[in-house]
N, C-alpha and C. Protein backbone atom coordinates (compact mmCIF):
# COMPACT_ATOMS: atom_id res chain seq x y z
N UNK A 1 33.03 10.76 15.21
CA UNK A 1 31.79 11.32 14.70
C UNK A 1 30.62 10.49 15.20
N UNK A 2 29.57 11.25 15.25
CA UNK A 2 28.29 10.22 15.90
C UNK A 2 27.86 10.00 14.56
N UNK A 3 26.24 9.48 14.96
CA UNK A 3 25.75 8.54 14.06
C UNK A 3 24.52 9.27 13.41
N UNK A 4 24.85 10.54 13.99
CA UNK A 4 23.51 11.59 13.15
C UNK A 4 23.95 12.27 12.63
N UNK A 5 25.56 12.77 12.44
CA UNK A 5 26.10 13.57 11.33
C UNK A 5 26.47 12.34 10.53
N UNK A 6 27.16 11.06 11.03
CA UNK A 6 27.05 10.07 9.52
C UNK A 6 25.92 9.88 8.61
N UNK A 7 24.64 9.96 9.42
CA UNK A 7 23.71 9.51 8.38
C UNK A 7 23.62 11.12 8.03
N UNK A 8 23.95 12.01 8.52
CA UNK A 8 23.59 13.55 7.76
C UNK A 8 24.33 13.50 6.17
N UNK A 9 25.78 13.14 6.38
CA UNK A 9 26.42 13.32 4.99
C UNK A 9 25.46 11.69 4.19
N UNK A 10 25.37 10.62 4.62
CA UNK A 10 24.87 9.92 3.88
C UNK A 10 23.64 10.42 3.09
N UNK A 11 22.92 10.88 4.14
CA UNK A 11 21.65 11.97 3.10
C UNK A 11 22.13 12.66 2.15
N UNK A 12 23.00 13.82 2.57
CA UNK A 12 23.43 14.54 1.62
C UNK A 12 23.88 14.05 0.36
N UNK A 13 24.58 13.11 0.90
CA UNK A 13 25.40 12.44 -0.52
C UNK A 13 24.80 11.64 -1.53
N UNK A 14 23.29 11.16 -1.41
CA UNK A 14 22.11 10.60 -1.81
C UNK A 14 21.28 12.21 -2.25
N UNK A 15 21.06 12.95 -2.23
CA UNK A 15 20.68 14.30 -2.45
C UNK A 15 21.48 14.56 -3.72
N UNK A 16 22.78 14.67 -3.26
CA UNK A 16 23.78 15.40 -4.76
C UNK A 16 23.47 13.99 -5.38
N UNK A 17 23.65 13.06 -5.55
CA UNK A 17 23.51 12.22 -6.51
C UNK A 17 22.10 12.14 -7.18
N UNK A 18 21.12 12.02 -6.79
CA UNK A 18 19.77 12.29 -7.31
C UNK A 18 19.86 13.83 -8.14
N UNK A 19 20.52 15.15 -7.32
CA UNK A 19 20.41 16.43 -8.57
C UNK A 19 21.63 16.21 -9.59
N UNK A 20 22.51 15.06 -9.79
CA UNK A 20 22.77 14.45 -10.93
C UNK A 20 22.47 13.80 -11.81
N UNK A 21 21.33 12.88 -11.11
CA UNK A 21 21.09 12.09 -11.98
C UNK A 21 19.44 12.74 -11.85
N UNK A 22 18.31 12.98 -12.42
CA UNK A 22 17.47 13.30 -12.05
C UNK A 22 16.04 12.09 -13.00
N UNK A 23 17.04 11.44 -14.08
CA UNK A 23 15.91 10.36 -14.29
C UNK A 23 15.67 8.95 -12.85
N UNK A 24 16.78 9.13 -12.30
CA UNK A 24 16.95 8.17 -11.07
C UNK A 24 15.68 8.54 -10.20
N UNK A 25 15.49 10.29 -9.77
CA UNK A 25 14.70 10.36 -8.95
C UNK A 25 13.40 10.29 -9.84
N UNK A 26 13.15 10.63 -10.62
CA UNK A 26 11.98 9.87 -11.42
C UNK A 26 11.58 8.52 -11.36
N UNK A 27 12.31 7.80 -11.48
CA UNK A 27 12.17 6.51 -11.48
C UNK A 27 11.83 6.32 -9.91
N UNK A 28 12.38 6.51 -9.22
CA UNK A 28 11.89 6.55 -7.67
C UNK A 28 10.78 6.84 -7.36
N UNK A 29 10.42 8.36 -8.04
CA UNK A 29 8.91 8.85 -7.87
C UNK A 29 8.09 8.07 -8.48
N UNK A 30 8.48 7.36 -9.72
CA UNK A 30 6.63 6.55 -9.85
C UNK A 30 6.76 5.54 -9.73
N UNK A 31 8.28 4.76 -9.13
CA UNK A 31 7.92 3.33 -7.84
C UNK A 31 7.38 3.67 -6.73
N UNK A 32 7.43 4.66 -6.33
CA UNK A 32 6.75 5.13 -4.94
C UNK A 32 4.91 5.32 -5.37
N UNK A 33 4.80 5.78 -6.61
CA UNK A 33 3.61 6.15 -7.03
C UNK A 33 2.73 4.49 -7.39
N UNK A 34 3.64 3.98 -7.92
CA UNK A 34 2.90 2.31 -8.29
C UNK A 34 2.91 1.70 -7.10
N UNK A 35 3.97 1.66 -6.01
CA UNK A 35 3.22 1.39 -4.93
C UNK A 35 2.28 1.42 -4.18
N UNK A 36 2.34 2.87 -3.99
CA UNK A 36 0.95 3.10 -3.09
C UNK A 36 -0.81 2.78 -4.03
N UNK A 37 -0.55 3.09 -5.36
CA UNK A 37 -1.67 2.86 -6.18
C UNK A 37 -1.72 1.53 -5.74
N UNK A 38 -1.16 0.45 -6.31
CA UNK A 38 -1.75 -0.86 -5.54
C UNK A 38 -2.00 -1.11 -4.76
N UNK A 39 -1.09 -0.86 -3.50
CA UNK A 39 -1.73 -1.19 -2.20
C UNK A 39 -3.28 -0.26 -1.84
N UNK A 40 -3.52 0.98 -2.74
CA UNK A 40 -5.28 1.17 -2.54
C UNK A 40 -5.81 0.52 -3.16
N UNK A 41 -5.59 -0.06 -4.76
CA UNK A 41 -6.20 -1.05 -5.20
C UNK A 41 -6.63 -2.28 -4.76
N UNK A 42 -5.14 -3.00 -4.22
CA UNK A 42 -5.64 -3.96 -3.14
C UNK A 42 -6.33 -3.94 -1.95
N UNK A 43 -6.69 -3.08 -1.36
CA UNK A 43 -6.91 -2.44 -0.15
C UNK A 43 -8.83 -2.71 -0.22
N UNK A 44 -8.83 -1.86 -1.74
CA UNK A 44 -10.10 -2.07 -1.82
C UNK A 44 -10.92 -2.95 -2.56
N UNK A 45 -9.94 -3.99 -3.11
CA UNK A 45 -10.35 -5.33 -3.74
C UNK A 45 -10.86 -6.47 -2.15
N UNK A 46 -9.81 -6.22 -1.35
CA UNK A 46 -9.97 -6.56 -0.27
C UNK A 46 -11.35 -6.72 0.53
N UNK A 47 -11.40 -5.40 0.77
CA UNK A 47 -13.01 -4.86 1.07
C UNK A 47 -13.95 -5.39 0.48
N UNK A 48 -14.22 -5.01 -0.76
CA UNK A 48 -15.23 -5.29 -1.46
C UNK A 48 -15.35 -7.11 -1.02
N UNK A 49 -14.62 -7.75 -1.31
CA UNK A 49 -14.50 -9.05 -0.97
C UNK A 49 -14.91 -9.67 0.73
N UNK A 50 -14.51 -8.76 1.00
CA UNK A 50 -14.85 -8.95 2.32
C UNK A 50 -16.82 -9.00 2.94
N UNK A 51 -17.12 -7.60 2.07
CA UNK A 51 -18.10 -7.60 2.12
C UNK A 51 -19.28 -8.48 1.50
N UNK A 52 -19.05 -8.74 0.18
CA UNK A 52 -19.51 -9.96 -0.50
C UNK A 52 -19.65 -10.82 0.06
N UNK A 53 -18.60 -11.51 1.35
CA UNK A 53 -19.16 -12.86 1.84
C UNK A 53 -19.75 -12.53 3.15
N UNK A 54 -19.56 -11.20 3.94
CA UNK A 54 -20.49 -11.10 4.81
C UNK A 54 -22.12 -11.31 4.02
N UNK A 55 -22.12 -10.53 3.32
CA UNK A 55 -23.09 -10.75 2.63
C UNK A 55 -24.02 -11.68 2.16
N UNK A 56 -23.43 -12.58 1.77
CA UNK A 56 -23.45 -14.25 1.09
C UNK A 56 -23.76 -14.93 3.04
N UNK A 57 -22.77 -14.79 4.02
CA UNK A 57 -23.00 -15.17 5.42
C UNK A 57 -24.59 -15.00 6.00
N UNK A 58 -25.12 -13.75 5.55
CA UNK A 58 -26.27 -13.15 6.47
C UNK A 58 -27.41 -13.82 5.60
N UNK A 59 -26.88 -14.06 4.16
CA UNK A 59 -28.14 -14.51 3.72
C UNK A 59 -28.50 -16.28 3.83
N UNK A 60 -27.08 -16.61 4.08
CA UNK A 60 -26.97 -18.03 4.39
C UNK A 60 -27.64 -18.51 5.87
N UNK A 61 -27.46 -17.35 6.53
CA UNK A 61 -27.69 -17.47 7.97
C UNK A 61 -29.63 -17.18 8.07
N UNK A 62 -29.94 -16.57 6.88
CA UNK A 62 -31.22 -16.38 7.17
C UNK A 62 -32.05 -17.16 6.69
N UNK A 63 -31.20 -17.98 5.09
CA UNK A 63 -32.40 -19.34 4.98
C UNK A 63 -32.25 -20.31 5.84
N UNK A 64 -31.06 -20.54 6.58
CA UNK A 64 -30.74 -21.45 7.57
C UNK A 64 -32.09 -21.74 8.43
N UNK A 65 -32.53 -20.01 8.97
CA UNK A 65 -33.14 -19.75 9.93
C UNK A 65 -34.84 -20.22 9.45
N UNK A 66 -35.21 -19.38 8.18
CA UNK A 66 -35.95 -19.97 8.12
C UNK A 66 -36.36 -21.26 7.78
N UNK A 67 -35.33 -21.96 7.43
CA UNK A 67 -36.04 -23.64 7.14
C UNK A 67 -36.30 -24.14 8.50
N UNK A 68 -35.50 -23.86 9.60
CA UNK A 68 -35.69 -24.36 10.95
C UNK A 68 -37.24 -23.95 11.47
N UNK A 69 -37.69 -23.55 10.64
CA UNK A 69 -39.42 -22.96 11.23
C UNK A 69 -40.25 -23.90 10.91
């Protein structure tokens, strides 16, 4: 047998077990769901942060500039 009808029954057999158990695939669905929510959360904690010290940079960079006058 090749290695694309093995992983075919492996799917399958992960399929019938999930429409047995169906709190399993629940539980799957909102680890998949708390994942991705954080990683946008972090994503955009990130950002924001990011921007803040550009921010904090340009203004640092501009009294810099003007004391040099």
């Amino acid at each position: 047998m090749g290695a694309i009808e093995e992983s075919g029954k492996v799917a399958g057999g992960i399929v019938e077990g999930l429409k047995t158990q169906p709190l399993s695939l629940a539980l799957i669905t909102m680890n998949l769901v708390f994942v991705v929510l954080f990683a946008f959360l972090f994503w955009s904690l990130n950002d924001r942060t990011v921007h803040q010290y550009q921010v904090k940079d340009d203004l640092i960079a501009k009294l810099v500039s003007e004391c040099k006058k």
